[in-house]
Each structure stands twice: as C-alpha cells, then as structure tokens.
PDB file of N, CA and C in Angstrom:
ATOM      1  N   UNK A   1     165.247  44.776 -32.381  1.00  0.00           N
ATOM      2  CA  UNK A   1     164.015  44.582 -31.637  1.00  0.00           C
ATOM      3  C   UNK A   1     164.178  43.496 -30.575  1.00  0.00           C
ATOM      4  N   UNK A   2     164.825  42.318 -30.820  1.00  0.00           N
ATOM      5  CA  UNK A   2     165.361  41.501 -29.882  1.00  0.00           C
ATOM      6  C   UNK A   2     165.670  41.679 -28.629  1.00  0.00           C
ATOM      7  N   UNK A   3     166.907  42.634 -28.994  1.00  0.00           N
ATOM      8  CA  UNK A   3     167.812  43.482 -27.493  1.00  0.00           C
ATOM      9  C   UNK A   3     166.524  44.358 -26.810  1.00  0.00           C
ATOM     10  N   UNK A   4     165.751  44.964 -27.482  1.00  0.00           N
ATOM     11  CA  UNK A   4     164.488  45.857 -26.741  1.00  0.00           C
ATOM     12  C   UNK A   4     163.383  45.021 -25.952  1.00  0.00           C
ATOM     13  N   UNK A   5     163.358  43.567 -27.116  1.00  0.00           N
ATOM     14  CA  UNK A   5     162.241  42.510 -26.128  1.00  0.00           C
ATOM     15  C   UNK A   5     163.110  42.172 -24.776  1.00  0.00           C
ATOM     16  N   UNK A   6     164.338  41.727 -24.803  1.00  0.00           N
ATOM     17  CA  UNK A   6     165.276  41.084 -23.680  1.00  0.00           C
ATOM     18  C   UNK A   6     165.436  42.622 -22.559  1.00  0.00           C
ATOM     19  N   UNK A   7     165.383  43.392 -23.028  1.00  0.00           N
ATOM     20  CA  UNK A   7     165.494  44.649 -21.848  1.00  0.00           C
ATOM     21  C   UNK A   7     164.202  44.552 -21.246  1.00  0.00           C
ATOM     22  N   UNK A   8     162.874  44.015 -22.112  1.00  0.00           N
ATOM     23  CA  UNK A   8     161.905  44.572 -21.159  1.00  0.00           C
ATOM     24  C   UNK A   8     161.788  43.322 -20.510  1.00  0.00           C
ATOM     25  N   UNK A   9     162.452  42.734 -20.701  1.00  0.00           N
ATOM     26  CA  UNK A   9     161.953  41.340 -19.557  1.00  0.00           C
ATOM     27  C   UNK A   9     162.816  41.373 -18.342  1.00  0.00           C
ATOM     28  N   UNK A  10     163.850  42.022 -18.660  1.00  0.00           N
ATOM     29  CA  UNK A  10     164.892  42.233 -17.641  1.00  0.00           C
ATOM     30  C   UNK A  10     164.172  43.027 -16.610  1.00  0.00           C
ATOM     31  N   UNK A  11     163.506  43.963 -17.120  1.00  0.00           N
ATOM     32  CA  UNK A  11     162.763  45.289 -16.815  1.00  0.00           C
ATOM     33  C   UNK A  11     161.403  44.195 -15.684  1.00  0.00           C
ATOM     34  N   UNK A  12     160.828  43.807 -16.602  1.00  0.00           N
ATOM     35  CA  UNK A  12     159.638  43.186 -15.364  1.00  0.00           C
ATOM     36  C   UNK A  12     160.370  42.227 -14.647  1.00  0.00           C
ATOM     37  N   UNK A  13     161.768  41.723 -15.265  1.00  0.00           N
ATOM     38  CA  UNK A  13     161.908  40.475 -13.597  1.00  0.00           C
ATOM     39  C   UNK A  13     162.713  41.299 -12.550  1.00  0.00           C
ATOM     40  N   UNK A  14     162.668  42.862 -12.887  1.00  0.00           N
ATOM     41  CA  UNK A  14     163.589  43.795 -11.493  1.00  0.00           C
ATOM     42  C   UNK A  14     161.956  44.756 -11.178  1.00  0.00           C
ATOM     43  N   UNK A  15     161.189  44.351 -11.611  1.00  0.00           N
ATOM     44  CA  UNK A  15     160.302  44.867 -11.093  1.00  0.00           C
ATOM     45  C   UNK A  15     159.078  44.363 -11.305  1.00  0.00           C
ATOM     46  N   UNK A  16     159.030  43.047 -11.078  1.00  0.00           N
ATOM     47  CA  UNK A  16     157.880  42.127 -10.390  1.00  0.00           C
ATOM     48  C   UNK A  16     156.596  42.557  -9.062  1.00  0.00           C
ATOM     49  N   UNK A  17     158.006  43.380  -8.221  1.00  0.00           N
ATOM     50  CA  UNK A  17     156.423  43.918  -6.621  1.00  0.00           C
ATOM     51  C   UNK A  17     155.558  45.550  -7.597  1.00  0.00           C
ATOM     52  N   UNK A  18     156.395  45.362  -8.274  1.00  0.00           N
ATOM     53  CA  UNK A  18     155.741  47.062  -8.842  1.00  0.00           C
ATOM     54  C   UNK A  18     154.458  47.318 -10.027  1.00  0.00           C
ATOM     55  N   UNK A  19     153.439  48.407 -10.143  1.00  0.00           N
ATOM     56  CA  UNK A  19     152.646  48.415 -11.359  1.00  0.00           C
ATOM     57  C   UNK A  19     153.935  48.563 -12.396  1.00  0.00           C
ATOM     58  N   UNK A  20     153.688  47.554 -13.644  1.00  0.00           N
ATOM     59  CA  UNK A  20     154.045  47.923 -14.922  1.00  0.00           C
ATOM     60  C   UNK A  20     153.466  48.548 -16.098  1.00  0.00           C
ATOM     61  N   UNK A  21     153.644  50.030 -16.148  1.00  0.00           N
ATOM     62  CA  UNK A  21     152.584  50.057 -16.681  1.00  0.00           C
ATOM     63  C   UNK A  21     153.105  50.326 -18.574  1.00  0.00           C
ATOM     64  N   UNK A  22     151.920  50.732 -19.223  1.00  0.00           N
ATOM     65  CA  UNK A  22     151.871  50.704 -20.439  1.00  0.00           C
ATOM     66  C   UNK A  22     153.275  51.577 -21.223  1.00  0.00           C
ATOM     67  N   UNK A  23     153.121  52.962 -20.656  1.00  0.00           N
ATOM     68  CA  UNK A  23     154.250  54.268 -20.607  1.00  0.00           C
ATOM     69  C   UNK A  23     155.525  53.495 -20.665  1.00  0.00           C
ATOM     70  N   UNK A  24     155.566  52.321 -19.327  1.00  0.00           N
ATOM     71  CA  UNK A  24     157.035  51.927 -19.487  1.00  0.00           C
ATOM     72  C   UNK A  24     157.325  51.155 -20.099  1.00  0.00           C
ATOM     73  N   UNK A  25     156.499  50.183 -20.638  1.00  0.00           N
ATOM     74  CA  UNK A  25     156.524  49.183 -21.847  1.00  0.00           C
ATOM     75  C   UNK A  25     157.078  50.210 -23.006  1.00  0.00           C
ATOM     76  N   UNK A  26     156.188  50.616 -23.669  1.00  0.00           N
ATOM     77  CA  UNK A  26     156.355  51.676 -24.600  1.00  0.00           C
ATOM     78  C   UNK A  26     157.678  52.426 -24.643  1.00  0.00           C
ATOM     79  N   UNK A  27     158.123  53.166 -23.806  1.00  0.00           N
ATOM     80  CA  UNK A  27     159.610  54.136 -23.573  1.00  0.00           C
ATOM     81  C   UNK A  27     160.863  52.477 -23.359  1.00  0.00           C
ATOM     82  N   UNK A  28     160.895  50.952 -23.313  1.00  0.00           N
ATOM     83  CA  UNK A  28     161.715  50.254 -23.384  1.00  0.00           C
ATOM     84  C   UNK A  28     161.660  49.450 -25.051  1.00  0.00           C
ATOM     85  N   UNK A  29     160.368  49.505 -25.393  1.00  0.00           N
ATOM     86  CA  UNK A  29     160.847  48.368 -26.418  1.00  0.00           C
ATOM     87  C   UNK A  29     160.671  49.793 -27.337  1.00  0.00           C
ATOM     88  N   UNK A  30     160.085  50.568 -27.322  1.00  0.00           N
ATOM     89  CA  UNK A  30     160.083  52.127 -28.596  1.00  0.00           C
ATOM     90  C   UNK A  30     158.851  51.686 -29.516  1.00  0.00           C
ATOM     91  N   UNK A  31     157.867  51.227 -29.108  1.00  0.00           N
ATOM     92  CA  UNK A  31     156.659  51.067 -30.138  1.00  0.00           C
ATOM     93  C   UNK A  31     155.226  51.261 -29.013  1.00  0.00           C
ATOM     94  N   UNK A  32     154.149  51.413 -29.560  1.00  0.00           N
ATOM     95  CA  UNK A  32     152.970  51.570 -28.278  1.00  0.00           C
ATOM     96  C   UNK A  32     152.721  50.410 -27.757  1.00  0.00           C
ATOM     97  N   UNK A  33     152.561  50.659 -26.718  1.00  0.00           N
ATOM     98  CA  UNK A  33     152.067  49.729 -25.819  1.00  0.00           C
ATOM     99  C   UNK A  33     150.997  48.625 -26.176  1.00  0.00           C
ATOM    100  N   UNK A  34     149.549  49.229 -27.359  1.00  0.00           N
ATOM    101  CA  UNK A  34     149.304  48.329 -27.632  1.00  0.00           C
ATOM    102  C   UNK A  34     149.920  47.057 -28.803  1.00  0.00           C
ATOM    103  N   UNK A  35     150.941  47.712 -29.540  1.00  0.00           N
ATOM    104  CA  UNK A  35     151.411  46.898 -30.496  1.00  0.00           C
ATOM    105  C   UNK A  35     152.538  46.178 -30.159  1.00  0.00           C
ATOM    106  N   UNK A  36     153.057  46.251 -29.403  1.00  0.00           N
ATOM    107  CA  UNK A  36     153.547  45.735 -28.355  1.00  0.00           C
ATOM    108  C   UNK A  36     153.414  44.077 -27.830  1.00  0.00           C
ATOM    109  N   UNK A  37     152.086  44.763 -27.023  1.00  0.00           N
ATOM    110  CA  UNK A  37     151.141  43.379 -26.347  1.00  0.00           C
ATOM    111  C   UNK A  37     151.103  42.464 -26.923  1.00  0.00           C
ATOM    112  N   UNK A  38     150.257  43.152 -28.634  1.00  0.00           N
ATOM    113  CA  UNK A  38     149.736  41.908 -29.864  1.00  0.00           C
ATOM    114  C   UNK A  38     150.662  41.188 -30.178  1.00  0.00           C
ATOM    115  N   UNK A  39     152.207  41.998 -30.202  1.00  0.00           N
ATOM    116  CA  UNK A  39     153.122  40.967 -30.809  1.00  0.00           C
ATOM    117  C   UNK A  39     153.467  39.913 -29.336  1.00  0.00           C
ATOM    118  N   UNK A  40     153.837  40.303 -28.682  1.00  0.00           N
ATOM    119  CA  UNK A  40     154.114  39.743 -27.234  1.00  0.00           C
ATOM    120  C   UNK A  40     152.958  38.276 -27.269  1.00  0.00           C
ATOM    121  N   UNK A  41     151.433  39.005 -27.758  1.00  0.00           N
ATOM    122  CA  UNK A  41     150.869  37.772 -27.377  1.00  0.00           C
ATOM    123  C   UNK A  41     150.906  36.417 -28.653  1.00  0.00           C
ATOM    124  N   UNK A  42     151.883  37.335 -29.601  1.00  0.00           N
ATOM    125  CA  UNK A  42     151.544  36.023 -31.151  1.00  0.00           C
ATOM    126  C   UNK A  42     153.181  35.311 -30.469  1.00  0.00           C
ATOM    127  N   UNK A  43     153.901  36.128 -30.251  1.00  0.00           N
ATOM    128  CA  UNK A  43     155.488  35.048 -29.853  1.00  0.00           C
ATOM    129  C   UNK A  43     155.016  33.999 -28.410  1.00  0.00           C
ATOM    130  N   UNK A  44     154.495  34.633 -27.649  1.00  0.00           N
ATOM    131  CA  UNK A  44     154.378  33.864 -26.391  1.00  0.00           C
ATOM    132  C   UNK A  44     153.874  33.067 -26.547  1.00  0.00           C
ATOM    133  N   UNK A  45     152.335  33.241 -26.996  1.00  0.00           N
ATOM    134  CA  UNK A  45     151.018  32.298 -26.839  1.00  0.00           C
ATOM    135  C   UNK A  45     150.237  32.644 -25.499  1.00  0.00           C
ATOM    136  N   UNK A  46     150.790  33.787 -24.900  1.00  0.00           N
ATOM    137  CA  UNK A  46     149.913  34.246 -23.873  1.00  0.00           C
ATOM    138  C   UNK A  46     149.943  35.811 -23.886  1.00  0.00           C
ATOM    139  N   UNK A  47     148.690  36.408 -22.822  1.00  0.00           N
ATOM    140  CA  UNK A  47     149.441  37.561 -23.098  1.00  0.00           C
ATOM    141  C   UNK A  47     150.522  38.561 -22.252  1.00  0.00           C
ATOM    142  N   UNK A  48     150.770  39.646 -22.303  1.00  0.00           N
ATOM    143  CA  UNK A  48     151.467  40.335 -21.505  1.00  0.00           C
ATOM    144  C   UNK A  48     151.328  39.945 -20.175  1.00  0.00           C
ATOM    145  N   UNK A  49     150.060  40.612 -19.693  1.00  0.00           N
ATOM    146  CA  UNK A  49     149.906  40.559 -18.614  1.00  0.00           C
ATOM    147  C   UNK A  49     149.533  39.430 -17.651  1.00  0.00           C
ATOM    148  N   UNK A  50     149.060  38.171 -18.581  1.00  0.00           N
ATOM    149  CA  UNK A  50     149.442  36.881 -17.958  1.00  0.00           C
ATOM    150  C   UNK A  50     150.476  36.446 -17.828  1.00  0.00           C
ATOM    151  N   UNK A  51     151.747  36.605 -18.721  1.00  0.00           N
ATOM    152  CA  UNK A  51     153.267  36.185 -18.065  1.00  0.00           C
ATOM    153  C   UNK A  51     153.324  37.147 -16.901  1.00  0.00           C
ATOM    154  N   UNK A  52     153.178  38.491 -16.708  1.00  0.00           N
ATOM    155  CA  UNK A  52     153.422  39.489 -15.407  1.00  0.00           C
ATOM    156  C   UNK A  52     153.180  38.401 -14.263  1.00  0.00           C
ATOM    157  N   UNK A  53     151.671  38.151 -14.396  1.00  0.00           N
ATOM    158  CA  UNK A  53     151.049  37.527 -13.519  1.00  0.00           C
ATOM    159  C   UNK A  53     151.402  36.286 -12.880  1.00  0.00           C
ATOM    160  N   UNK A  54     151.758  35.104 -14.017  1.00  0.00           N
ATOM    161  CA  UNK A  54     152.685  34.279 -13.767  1.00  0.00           C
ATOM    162  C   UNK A  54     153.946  34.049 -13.271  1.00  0.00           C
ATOM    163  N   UNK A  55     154.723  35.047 -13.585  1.00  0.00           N
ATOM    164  CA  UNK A  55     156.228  35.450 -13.267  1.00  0.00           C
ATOM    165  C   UNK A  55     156.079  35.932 -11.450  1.00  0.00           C
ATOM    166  N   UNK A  56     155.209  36.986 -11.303  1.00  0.00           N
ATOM    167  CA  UNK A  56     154.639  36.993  -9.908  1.00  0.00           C
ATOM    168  C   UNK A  56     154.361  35.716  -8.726  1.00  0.00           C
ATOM    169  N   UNK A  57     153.351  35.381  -9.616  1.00  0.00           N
ATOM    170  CA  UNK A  57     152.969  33.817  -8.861  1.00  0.00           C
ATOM    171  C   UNK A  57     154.061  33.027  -8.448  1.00  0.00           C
ATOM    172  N   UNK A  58     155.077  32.614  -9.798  1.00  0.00           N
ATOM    173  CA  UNK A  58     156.113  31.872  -9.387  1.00  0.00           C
ATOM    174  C   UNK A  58     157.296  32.609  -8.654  1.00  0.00           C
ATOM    175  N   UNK A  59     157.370  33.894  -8.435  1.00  0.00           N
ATOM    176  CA  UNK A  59     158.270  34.146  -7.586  1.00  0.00           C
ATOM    177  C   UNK A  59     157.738  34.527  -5.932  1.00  0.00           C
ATOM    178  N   UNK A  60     156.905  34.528  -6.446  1.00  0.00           N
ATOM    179  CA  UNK A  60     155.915  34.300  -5.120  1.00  0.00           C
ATOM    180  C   UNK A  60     155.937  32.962  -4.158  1.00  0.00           C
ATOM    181  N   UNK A  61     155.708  32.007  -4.933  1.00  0.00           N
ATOM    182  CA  UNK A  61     155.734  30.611  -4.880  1.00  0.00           C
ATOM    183  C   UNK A  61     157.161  30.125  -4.172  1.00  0.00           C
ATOM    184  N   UNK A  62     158.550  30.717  -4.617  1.00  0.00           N
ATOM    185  CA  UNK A  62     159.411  30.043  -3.727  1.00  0.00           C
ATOM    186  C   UNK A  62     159.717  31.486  -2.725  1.00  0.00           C
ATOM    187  N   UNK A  63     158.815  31.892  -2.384  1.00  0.00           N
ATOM    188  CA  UNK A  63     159.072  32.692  -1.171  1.00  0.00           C
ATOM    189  C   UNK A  63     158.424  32.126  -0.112  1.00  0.00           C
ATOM    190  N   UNK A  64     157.369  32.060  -0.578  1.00  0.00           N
ATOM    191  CA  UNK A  64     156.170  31.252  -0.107  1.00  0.00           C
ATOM    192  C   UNK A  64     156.828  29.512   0.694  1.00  0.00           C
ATOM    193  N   UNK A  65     157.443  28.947  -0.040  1.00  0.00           N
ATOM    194  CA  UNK A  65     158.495  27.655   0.245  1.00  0.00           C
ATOM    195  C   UNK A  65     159.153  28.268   1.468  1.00  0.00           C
ATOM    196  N   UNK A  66     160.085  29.236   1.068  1.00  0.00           N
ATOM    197  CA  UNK A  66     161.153  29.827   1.938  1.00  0.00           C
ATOM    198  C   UNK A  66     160.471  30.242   3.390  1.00  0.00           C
ATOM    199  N   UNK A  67     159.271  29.993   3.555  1.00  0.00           N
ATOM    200  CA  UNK A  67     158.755  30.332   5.050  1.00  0.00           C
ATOM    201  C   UNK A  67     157.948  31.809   4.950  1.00  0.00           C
ATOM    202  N   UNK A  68     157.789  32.793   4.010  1.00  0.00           N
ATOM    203  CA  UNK A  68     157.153  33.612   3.980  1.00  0.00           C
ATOM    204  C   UNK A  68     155.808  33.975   4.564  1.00  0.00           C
ATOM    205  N   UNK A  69     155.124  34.833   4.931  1.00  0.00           N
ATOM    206  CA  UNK A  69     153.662  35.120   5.177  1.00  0.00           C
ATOM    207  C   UNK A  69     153.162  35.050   3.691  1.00  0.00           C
ATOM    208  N   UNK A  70     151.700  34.414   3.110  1.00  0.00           N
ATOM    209  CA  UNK A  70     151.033  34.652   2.708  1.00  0.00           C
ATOM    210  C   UNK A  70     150.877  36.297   2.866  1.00  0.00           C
ATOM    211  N   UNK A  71     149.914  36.551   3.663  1.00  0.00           N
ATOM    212  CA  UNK A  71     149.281  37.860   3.309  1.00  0.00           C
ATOM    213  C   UNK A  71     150.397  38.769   3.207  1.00  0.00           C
ATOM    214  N   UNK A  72     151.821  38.992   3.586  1.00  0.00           N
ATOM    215  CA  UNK A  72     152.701  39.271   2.974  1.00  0.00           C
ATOM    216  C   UNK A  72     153.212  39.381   1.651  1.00  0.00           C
ATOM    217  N   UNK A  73     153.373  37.850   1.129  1.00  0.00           N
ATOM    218  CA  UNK A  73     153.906  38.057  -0.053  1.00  0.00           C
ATOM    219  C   UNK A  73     152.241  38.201  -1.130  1.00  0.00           C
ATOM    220  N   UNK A  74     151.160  37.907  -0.772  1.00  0.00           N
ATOM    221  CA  UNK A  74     149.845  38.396  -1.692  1.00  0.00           C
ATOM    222  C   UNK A  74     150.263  40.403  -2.094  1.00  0.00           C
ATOM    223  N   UNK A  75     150.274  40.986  -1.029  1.00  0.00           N
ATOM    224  CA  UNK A  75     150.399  42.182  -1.291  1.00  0.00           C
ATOM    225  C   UNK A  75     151.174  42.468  -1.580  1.00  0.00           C
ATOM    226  N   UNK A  76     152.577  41.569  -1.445  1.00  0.00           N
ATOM    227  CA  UNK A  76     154.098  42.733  -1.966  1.00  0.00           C
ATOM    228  C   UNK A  76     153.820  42.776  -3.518  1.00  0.00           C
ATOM    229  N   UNK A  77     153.178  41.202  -3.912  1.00  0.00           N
ATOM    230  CA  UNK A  77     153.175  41.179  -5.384  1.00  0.00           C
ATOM    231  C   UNK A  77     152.128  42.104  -6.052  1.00  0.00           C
ATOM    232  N   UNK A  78     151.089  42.619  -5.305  1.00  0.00           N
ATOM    233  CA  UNK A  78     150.166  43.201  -5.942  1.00  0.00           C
ATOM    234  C   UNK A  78     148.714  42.659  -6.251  1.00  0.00           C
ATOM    235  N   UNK A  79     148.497  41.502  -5.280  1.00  0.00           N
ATOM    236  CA  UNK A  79     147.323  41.322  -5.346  1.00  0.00           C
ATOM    237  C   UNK A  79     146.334  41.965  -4.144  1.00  0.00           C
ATOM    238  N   UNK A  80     144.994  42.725  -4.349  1.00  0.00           N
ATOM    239  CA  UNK A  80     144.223  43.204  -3.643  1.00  0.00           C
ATOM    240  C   UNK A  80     143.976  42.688  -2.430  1.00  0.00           C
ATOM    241  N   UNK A  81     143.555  41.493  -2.548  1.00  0.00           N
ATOM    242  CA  UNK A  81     143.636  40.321  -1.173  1.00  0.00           C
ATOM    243  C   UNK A  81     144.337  39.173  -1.137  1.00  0.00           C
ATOM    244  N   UNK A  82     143.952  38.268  -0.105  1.00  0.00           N
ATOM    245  CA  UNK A  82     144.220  37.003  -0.014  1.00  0.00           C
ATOM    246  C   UNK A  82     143.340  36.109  -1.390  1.00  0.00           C
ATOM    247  N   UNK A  83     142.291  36.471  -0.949  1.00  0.00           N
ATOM    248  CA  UNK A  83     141.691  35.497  -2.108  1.00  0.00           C
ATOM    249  C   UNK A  83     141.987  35.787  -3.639  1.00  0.00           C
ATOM    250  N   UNK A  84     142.291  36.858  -3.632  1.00  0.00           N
ATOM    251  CA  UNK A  84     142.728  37.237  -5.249  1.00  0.00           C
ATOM    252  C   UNK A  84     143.848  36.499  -5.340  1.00  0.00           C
ATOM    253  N   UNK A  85     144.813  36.554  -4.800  1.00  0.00           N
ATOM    254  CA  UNK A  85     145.769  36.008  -4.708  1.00  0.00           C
ATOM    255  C   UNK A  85     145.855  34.486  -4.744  1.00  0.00           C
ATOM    256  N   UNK A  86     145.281  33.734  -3.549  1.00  0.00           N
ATOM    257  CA  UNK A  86     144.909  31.814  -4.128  1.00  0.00           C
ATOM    258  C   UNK A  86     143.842  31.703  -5.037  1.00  0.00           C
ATOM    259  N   UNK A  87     143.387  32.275  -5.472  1.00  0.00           N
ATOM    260  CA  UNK A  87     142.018  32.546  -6.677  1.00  0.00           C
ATOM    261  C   UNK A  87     143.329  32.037  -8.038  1.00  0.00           C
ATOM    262  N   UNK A  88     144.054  33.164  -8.119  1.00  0.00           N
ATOM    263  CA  UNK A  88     145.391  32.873  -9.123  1.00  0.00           C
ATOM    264  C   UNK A  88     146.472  32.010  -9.566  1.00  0.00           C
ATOM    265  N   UNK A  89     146.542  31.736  -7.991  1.00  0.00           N
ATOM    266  CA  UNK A  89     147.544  30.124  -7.591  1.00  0.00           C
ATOM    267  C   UNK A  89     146.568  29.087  -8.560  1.00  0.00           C
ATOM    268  N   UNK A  90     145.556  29.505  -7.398  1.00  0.00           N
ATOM    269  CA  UNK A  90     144.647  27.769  -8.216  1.00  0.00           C
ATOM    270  C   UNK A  90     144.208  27.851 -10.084  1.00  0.00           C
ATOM    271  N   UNK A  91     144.360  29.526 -10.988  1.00  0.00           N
ATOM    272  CA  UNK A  91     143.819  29.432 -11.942  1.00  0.00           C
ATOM    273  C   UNK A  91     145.145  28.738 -12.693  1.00  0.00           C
ATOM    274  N   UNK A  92     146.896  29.036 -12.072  1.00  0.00           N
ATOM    275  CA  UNK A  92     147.903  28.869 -12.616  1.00  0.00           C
ATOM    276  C   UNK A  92     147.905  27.394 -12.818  1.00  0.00           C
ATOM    277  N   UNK A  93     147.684  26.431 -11.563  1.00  0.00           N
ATOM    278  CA  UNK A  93     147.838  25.176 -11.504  1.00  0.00           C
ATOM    279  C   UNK A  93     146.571  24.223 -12.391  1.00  0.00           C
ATOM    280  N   UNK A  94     145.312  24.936 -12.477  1.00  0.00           N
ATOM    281  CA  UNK A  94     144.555  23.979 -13.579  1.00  0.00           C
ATOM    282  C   UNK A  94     144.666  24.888 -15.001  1.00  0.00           C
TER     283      UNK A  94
END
C-alpha cells in the first residue's frame, strides 16, 4: 500500500495544472476513492484535496518568484479567477 500511496503522489506532483479526479485516485492506489481520502486525511492531518491545493499554491508560488504572470499562473493551476486564486494564497499563509 505504501508503493501505491508514493505512486499517487508522484501522480499529482506530474500533474499539478490538471483535474485530479476521483477515477484516477482509485485505478492508482486500487481502493475507492472515498476510502482513500479518509485514510489520506487520518495520515496527513489534512485532506486530499487541501494538499492538491497546497502543492498548487506552492508551485505556483516559485513561478510566481521566477517573474511569472499572475493571471497566468492562477489559471494554469486551475483556479477560476484571480481572486480565487489570492483568496487561497492568503487562506494558505494565515
């Protein structure tokens, strides 16, 4: 189960700009998607889709350094707008 948790992380940090969705969770670690999550959220202390979110942000963040557009890197990652996007920054940092 180990090697299946470490594939799917491999799995969301090669596909960070993309939806992840449930199907592909499920077909990498071999259990449903929701049982999955629950365990994901008792090892982490957060859940799934807040590390996604986080992992986003921070790779966002040194693009963002590197001279990037905002409204660029808001949408490559998948946020709807601008403000969704610093809405998230600012929920990460308090």
């Amino acid at each position: 189960m180990l090697q299946k948790f470490n594939n799917l992380m491999d799995y969301i940090e090669a596909h960070l700009t993309e939806e992840i969705s449930g199907k592909d969770i499920s077909k990498i670690v071999g259990i449903s998607d929701y049982h999955f999550k629950r365990m994901f959220s008792y090892m982490a202390g957060m859940s799934l889709n807040d590390y996604i979110k986080n992992r986003r942000l921070s790779v966002a963040n040194v693009e963002l350094i590197k001279g990037a557009r905002v409204t660029d890197i808001s949408y490559e990652y998948g946020f709807q707008s601008i403000e969704g996007f610093s809405r998230a920054f600012r929920e990460l940092v308090y």
